[in-house]
N, C-alpha and C. Protein backbone atom coordinates (compact mmCIF):
# COMPACT_ATOMS: atom_id res chain seq x y z
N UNK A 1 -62.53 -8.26 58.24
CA UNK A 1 -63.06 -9.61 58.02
C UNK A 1 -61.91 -10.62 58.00
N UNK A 2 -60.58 -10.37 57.10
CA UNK A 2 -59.60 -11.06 57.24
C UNK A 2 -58.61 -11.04 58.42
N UNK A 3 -58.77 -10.25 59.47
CA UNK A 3 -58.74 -10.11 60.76
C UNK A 3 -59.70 -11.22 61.92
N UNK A 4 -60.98 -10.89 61.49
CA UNK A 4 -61.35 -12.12 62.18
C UNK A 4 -61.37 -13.38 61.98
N UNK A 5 -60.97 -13.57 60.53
CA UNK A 5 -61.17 -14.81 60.21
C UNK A 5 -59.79 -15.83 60.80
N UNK A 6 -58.49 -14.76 60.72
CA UNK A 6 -57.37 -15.48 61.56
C UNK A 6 -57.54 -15.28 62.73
N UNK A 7 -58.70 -14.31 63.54
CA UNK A 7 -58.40 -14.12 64.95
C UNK A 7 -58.89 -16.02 65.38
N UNK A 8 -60.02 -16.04 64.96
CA UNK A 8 -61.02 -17.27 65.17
C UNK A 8 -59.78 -18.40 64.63
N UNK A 9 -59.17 -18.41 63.70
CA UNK A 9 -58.21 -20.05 63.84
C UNK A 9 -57.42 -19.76 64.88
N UNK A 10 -56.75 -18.86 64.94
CA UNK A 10 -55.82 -19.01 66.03
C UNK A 10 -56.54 -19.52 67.73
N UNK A 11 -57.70 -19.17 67.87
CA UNK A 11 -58.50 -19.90 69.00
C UNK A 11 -58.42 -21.41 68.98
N UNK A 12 -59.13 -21.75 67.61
CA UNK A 12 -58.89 -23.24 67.32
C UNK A 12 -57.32 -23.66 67.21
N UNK A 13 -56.74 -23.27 66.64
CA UNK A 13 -55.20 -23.83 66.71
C UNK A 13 -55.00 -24.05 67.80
N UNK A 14 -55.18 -23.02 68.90
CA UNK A 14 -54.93 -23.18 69.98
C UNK A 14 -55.72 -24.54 71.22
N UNK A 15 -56.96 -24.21 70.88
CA UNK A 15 -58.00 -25.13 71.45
C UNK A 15 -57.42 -27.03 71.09
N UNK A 16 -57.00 -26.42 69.84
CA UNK A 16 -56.59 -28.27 69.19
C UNK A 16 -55.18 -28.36 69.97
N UNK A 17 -53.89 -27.59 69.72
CA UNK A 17 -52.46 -28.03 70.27
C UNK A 17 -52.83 -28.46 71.75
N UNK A 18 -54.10 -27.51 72.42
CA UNK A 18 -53.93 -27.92 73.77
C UNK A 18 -54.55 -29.24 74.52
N UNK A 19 -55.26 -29.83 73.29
CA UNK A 19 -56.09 -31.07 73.11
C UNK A 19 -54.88 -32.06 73.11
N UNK A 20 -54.57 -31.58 71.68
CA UNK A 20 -53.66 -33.16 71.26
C UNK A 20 -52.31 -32.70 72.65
N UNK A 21 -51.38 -32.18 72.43
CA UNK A 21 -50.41 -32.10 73.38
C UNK A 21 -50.69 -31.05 74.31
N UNK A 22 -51.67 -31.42 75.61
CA UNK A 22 -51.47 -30.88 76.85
C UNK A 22 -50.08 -30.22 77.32
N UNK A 23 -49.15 -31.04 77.42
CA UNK A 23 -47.36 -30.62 77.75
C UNK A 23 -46.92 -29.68 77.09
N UNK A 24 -46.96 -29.48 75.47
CA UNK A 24 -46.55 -28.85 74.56
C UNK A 24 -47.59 -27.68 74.63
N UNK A 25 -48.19 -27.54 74.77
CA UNK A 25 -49.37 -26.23 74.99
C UNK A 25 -48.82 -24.69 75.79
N UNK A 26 -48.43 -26.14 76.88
CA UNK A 26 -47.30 -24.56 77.73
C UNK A 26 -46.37 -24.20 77.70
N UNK A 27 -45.72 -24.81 76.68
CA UNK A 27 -44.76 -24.33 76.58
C UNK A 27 -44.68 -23.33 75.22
N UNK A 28 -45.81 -23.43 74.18
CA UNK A 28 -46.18 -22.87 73.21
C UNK A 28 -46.52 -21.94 73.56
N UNK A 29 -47.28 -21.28 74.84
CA UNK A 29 -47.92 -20.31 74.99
C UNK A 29 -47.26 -19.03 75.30
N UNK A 30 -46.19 -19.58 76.09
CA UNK A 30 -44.72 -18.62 76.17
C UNK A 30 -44.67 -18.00 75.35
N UNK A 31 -44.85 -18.32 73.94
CA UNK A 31 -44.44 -17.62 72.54
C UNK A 31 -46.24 -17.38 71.53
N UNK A 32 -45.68 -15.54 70.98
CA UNK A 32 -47.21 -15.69 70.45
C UNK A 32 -46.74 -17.00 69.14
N UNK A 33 -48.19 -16.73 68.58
CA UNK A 33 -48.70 -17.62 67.90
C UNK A 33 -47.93 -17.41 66.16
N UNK A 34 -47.61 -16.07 65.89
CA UNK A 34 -46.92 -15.62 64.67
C UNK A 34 -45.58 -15.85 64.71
N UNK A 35 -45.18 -16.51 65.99
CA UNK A 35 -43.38 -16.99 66.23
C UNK A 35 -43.36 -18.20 65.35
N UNK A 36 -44.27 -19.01 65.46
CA UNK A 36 -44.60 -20.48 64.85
C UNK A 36 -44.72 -20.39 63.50
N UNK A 37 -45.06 -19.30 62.41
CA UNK A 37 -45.47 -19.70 61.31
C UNK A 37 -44.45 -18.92 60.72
């Protein structure tokens, strides 16, 4: 359950960075998502 519950933000985190900064998105994606926090 606490597995899906970060699988599902990390979609949205993702869905939003690629909203607000298009540019910054790809270059974020290069790197997983647990490099960032």
């Amino acid at each position: 359950m606490w597995f899906r519950f970060i699988n599902k933000m990390e979609s949205i985190f993702e869905r939003l960075i690629f909203a607000v900064y298009p540019e910054s998105a790809i270059a974020a994606a290069q790197y997983p998502l647990s490099a960032d926090f």
